[in-house]
N, C-alpha and C. Protein backbone atom coordinates (compact mmCIF):
# COMPACT_ATOMS: atom_id res chain seq x y z
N UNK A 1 23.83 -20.73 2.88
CA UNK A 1 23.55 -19.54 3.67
C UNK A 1 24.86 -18.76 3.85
N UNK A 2 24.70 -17.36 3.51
CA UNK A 2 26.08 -16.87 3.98
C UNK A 2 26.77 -16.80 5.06
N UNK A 3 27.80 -17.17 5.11
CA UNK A 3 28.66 -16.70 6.77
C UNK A 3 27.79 -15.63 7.48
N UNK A 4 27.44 -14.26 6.99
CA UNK A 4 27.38 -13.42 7.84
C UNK A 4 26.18 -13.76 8.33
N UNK A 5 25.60 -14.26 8.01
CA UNK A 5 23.69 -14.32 8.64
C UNK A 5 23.67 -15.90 9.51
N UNK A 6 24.25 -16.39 10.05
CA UNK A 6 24.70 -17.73 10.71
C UNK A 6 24.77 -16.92 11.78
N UNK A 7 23.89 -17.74 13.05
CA UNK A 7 23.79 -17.85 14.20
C UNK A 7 22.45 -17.04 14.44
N UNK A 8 22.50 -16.23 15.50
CA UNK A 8 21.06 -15.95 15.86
C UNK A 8 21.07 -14.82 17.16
N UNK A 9 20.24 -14.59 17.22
CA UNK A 9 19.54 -13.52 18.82
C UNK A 9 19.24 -14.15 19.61
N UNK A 10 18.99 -13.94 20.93
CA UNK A 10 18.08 -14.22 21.97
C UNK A 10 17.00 -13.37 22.07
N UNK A 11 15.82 -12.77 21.98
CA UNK A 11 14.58 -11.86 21.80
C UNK A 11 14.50 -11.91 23.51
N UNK A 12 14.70 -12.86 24.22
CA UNK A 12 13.90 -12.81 25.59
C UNK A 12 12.98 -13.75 25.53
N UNK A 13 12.23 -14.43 24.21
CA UNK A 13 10.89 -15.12 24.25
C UNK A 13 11.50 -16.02 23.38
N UNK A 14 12.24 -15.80 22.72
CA UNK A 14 12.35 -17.33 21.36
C UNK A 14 13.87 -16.42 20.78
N UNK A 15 14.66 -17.50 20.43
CA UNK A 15 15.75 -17.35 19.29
C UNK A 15 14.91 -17.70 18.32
N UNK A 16 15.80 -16.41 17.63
CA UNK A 16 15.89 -15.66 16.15
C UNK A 16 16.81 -15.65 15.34
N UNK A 17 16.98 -17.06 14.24
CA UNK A 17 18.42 -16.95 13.38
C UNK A 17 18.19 -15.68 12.37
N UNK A 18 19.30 -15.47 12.52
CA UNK A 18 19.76 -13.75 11.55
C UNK A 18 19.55 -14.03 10.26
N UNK A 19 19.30 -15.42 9.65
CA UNK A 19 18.99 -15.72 8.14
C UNK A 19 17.26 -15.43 8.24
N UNK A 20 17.36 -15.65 9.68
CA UNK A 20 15.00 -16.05 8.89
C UNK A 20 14.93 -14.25 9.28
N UNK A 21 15.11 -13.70 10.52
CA UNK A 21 15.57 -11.71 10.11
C UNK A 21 15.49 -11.16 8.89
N UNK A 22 16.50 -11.68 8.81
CA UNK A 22 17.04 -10.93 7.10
C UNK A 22 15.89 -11.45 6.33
N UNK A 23 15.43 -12.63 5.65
CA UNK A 23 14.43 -12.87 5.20
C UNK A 23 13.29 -12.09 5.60
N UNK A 24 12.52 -12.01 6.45
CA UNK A 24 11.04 -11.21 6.71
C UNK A 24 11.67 -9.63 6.89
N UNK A 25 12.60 -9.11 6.93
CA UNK A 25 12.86 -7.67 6.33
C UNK A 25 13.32 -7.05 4.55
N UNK A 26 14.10 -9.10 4.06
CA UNK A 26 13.94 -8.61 2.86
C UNK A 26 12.48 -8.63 2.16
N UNK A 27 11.81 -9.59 2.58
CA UNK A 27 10.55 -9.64 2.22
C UNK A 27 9.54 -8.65 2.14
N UNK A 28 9.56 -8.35 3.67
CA UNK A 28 8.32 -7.27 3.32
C UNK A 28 9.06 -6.09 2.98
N UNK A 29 10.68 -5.49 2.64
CA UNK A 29 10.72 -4.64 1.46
C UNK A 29 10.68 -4.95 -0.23
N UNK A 30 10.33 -5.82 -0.73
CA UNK A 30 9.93 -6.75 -1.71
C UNK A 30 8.80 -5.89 -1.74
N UNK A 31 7.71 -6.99 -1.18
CA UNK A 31 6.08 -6.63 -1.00
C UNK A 31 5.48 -5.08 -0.98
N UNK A 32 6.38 -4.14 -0.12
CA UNK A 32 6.43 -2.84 -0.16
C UNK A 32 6.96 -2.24 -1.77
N UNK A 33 7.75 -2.65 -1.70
CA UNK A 33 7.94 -2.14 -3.33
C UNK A 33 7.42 -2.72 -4.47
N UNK A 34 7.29 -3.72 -4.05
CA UNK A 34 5.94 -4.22 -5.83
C UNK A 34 4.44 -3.40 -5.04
N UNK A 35 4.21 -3.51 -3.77
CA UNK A 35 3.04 -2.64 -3.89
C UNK A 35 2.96 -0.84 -4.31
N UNK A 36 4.27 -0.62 -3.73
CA UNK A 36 4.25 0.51 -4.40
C UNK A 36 4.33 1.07 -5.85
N UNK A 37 4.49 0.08 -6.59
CA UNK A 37 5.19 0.04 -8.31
C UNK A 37 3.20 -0.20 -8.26
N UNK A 38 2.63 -0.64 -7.97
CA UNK A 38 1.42 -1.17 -8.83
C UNK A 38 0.34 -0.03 -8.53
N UNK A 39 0.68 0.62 -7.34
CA UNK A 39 -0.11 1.42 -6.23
C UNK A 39 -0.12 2.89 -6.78
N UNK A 40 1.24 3.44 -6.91
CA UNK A 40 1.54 4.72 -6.95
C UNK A 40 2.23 5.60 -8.16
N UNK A 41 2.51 4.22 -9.38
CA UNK A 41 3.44 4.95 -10.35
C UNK A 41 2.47 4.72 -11.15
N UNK A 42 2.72 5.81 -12.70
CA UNK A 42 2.05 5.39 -14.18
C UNK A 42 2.23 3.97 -14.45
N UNK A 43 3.03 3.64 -14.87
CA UNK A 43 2.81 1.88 -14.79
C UNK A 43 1.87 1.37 -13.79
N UNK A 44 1.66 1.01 -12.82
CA UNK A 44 1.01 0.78 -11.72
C UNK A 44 -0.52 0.85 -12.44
N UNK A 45 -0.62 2.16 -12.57
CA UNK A 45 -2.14 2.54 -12.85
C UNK A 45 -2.29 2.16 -14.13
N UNK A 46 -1.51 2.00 -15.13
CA UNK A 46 -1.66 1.27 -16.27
C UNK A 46 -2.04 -0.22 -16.33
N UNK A 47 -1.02 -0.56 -15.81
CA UNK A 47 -1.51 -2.40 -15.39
C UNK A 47 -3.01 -2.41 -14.78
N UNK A 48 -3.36 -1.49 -13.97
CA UNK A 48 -4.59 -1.59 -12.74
C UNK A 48 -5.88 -1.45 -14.19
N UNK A 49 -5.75 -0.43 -14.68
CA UNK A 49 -6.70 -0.12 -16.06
C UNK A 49 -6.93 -1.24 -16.57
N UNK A 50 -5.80 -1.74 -17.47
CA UNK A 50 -5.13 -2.86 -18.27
C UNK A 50 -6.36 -3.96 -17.88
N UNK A 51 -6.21 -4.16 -16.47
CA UNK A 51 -6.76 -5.43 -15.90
C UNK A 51 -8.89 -4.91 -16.13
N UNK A 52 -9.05 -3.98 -15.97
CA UNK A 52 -10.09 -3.99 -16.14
C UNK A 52 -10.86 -3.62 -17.08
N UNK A 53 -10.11 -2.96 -17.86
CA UNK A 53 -10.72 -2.96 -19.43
C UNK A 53 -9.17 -2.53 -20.45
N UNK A 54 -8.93 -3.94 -20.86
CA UNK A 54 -7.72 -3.49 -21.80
C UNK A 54 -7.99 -2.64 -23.11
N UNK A 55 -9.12 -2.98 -23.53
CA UNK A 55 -9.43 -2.32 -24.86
C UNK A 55 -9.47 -0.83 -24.85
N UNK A 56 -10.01 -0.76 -23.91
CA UNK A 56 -9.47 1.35 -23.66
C UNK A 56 -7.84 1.84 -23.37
N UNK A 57 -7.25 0.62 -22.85
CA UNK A 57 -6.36 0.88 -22.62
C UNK A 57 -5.23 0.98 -23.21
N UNK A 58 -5.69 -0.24 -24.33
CA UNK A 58 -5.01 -0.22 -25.89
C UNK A 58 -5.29 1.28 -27.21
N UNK A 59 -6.24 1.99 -26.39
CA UNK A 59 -7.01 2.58 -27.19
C UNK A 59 -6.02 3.80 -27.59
N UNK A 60 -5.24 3.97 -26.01
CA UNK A 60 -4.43 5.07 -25.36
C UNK A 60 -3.09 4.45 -25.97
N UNK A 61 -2.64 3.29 -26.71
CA UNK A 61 -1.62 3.42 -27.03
C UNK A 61 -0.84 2.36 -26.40
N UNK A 62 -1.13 1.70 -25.41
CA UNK A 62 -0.44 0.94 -24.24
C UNK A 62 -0.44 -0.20 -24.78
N UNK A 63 1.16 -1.00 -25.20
CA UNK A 63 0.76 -2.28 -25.35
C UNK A 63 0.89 -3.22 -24.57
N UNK A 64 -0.87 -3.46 -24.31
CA UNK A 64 -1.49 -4.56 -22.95
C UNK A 64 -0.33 -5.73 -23.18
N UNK A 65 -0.79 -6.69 -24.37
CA UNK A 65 -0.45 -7.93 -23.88
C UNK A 65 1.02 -7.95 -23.96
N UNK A 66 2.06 -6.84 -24.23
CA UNK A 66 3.23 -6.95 -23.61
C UNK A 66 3.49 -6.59 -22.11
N UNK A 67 2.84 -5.76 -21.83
CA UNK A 67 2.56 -5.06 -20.18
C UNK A 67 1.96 -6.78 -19.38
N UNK A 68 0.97 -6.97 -20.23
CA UNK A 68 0.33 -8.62 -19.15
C UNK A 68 1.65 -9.36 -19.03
N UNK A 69 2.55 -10.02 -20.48
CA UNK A 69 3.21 -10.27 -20.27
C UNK A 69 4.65 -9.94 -19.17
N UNK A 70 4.88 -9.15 -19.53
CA UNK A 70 5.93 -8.75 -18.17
C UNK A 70 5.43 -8.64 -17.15
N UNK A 71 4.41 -8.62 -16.61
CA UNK A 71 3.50 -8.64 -15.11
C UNK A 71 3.69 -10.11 -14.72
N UNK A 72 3.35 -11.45 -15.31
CA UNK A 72 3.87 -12.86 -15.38
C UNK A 72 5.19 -12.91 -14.91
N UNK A 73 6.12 -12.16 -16.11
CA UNK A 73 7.37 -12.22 -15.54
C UNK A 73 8.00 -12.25 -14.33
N UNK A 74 7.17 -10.96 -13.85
CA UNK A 74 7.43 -10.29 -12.39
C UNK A 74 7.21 -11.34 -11.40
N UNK A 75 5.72 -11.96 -11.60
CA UNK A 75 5.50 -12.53 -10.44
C UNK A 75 6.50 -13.76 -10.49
N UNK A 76 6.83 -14.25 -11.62
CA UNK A 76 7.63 -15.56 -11.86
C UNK A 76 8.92 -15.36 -11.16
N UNK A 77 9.58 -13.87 -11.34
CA UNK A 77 10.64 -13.77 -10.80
C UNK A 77 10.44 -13.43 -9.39
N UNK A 78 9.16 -12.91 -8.62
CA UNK A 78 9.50 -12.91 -7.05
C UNK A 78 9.35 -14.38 -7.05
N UNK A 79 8.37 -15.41 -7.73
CA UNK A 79 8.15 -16.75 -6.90
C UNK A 79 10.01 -17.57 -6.95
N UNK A 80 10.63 -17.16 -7.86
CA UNK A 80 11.84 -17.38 -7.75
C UNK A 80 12.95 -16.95 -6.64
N UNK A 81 12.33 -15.59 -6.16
CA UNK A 81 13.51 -15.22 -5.14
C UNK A 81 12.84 -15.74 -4.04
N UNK A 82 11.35 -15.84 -3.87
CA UNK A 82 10.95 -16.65 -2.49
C UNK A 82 11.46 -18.06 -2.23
N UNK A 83 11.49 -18.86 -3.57
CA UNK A 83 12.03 -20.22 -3.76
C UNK A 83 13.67 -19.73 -2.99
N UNK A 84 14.58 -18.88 -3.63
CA UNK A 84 16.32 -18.43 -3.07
C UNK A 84 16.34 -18.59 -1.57
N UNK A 85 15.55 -17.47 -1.05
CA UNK A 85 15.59 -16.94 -0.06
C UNK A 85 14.65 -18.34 0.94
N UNK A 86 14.26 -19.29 0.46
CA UNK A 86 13.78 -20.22 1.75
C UNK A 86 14.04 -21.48 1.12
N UNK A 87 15.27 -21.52 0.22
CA UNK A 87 16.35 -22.45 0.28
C UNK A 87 16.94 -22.80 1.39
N UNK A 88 17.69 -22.37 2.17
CA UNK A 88 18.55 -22.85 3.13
C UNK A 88 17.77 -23.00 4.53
N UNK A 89 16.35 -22.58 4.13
CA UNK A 89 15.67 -23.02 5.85
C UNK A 89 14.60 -23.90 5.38
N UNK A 90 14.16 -24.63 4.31
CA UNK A 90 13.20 -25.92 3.77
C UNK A 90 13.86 -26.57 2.88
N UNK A 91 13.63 -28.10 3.31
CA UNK A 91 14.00 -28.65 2.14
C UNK A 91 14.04 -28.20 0.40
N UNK A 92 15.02 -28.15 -0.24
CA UNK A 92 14.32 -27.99 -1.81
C UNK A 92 14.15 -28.92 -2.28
N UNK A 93 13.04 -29.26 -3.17
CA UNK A 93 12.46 -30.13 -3.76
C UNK A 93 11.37 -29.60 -5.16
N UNK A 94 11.32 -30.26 -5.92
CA UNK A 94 10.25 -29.66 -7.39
C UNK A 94 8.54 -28.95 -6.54
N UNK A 95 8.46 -29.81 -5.25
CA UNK A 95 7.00 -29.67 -4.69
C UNK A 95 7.15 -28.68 -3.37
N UNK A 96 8.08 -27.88 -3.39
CA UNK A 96 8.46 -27.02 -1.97
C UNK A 96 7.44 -26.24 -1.75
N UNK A 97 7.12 -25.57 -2.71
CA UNK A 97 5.47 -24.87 -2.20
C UNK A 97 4.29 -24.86 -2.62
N UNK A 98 4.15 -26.92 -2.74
CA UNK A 98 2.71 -27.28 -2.77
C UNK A 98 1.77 -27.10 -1.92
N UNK A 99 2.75 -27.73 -0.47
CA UNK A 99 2.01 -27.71 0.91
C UNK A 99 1.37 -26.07 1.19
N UNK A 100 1.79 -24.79 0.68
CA UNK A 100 1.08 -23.51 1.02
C UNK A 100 0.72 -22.90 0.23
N UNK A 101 0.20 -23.77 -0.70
CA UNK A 101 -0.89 -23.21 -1.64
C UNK A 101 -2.04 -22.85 -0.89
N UNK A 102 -2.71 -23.39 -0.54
CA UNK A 102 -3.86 -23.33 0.38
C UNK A 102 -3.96 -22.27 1.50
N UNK A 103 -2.42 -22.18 2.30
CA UNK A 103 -2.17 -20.86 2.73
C UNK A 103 -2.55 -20.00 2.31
N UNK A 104 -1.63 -19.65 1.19
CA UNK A 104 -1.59 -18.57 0.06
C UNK A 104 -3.36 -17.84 -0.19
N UNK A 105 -3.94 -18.94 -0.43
CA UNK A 105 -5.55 -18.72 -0.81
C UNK A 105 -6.05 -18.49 0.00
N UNK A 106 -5.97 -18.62 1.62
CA UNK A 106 -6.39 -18.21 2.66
C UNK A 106 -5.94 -16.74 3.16
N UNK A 107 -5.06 -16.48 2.93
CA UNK A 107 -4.37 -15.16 2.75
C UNK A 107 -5.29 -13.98 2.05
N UNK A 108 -5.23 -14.17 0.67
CA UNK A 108 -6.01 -13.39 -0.65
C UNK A 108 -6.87 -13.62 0.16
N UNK A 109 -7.97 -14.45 0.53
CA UNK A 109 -9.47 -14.41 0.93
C UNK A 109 -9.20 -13.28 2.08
N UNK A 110 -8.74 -13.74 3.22
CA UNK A 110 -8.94 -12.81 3.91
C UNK A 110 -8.45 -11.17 3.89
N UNK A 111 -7.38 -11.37 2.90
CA UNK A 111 -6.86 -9.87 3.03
C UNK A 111 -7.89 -9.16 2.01
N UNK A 112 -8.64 -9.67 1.29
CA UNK A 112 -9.61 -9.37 0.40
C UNK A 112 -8.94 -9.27 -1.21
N UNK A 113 -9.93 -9.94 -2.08
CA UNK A 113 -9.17 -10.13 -3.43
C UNK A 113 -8.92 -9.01 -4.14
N UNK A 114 -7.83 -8.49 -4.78
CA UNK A 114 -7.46 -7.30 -5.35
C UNK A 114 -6.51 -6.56 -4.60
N UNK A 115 -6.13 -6.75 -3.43
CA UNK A 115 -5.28 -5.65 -2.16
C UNK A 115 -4.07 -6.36 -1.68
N UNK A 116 -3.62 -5.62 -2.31
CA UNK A 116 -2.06 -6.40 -2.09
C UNK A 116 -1.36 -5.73 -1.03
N UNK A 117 -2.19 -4.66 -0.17
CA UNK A 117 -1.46 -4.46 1.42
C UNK A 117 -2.31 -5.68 1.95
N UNK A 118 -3.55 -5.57 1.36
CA UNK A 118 -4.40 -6.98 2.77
C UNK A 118 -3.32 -7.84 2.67
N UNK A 119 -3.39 -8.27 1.49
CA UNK A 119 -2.26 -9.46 1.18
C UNK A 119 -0.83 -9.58 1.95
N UNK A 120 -0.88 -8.27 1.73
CA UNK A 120 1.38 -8.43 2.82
C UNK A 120 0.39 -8.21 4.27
N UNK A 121 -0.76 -7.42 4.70
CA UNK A 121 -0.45 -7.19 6.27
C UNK A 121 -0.99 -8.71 6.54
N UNK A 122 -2.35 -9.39 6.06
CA UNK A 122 -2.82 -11.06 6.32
C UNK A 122 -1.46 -11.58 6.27
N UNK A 123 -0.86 -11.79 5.59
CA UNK A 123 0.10 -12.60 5.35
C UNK A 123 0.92 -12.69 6.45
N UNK A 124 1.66 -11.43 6.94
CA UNK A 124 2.41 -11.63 8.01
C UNK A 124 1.73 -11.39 9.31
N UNK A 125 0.63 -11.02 9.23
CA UNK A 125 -0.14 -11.49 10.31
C UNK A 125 -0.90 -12.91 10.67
N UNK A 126 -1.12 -13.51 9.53
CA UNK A 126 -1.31 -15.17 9.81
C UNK A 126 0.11 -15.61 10.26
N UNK A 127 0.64 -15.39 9.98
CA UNK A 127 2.38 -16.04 10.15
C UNK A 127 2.37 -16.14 11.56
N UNK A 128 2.23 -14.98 11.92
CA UNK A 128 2.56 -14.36 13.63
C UNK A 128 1.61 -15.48 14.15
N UNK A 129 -0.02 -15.59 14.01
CA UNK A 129 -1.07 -16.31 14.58
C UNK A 129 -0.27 -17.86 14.17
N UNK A 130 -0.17 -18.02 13.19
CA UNK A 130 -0.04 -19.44 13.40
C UNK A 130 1.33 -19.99 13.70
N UNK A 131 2.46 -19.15 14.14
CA UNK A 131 3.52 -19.82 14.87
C UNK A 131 3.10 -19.38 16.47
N UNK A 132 2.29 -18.71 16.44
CA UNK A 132 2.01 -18.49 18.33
C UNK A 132 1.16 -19.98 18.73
N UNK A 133 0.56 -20.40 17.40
CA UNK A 133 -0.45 -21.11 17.62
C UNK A 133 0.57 -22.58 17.71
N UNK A 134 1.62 -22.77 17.00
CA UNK A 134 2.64 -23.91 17.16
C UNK A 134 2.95 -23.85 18.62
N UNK A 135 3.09 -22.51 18.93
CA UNK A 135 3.68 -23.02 20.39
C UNK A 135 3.11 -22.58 21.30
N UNK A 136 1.89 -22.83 21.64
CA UNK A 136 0.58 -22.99 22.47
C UNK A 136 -0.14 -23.97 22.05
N UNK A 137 -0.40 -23.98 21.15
CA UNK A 137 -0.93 -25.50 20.61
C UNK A 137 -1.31 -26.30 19.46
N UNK A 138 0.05 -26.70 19.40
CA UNK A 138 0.18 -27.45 18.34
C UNK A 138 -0.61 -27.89 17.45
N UNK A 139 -1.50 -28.63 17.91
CA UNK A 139 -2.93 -29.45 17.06
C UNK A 139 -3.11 -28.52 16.30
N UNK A 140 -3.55 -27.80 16.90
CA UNK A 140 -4.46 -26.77 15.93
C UNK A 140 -3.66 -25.55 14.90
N UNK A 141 -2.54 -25.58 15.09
CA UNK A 141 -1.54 -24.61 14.07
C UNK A 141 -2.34 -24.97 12.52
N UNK A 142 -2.17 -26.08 11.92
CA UNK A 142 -3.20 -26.17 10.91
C UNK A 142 -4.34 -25.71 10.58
N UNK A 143 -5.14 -25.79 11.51
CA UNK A 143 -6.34 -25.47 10.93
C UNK A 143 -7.07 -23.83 11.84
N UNK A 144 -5.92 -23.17 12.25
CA UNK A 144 -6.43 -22.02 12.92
C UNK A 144 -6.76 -20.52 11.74
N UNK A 145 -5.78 -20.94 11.00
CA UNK A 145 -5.18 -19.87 9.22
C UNK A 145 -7.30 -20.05 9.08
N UNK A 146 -7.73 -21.46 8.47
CA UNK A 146 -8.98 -21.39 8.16
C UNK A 146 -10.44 -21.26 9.30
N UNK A 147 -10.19 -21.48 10.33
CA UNK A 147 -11.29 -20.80 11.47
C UNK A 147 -11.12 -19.64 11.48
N UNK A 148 -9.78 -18.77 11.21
CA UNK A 148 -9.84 -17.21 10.78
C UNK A 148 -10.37 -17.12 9.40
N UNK A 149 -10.49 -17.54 8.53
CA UNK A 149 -11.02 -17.51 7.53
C UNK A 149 -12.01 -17.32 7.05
N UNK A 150 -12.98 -18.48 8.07
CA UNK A 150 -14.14 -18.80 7.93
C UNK A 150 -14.93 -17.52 8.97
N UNK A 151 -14.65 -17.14 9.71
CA UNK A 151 -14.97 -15.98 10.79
C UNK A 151 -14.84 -14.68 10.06
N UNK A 152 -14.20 -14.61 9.06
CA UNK A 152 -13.73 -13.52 8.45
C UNK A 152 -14.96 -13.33 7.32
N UNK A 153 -14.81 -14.31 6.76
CA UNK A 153 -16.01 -14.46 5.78
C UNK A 153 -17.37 -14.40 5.96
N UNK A 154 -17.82 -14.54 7.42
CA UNK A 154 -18.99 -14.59 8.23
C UNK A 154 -19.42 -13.11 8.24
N UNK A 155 -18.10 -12.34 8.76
CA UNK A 155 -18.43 -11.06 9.46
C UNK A 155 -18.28 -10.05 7.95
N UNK A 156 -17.35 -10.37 7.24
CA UNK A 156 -17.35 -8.95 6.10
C UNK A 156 -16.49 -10.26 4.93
N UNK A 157 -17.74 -10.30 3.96
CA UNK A 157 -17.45 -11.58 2.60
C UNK A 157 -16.11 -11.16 1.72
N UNK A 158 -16.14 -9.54 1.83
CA UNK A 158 -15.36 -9.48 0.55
C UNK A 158 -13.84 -9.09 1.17
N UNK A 159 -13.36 -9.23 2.55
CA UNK A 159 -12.43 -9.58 3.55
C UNK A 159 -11.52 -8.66 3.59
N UNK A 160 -10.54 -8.67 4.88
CA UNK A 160 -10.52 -7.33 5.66
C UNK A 160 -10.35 -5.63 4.65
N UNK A 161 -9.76 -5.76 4.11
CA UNK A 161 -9.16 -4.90 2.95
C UNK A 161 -9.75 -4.90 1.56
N UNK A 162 -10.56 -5.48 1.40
CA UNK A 162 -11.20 -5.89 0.07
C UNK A 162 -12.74 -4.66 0.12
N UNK A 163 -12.62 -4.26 -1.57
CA UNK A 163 -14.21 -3.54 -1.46
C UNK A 163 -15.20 -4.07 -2.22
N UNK A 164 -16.39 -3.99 -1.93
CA UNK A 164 -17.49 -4.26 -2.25
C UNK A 164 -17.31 -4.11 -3.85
């Protein structure tokens, strides 16, 4: 961890080390900018096509399975800077983010499949619910991510941000 991000805040309600800060501001400008690259530029709308009918898209000239390919890339290289960046606050190990796989999938469900704002706002909004939920009550920090889940899925299937 670098010198400069060592030590922490007082908020009034909970200390805040300046490394996990810096992390959830580098993050969700990450998330903001791959959503905006996929959202708002020609590339963006190329990949978005790409995904739903490549053959037209090849038709126009675009070559898909180099575009698919570097889309892999991309994600390979954020799952790499998420691996950097939560180095020095989790153990590293080959299996560091087995345990939130399941997260992860609870996330997409609820933010709805295809929406990668559902995806960043669920995401850091489960975060918020389930560390309030660590410290109010413990037991249930586990399994609160999927009773939102399951409630979510009850009331609107294709989930919050997701369309029909």
């Amino acid at each position: 961890m670098p010198d400069q991000l060592t030590g922490g805040m007082n908020l009034g309600f909970m200390f805040l080390p300046k490394y996990r800060a810096w992390v959830i501001v580098a993050s969700l400008a990450v998330c903001l900018a791959t959503w905006f690259v996929i959202e708002r530029t020609k590339l963006g709308a190329y990949l978005r096509a790409a995904t739903e009918n490549p053959t037209i898209v090849q038709a126009f000239g675009v070559n898909v399975p180099r575009m698919i390919t570097l889309t892999y890339g991309f994600g390979v290289g954020l799952a790499g800077l998420a691996g950097v960046m939560a180095a020095p606050i989790y153990q590293v190990n080959p299996l560091m983010g087995a345990d939130t796989i399941i997260v992860v999938f609870a996330v997409v469900v609820i933010g709805g499949m295809g929406s990668i704002m559902g995806a960043i706002v669920t995401g850091f909004g489960l975060g918020l619910v389930e560390g309030l939920t660590k410290v109010f009550y413990p037991e249930a920090s586990n399994t609160v991510i999927f009773v939102i889940m399951a409630l979510v899925l009850m009331v609107r299937p294709q989930g919050l941000f997701g369309s029909r």
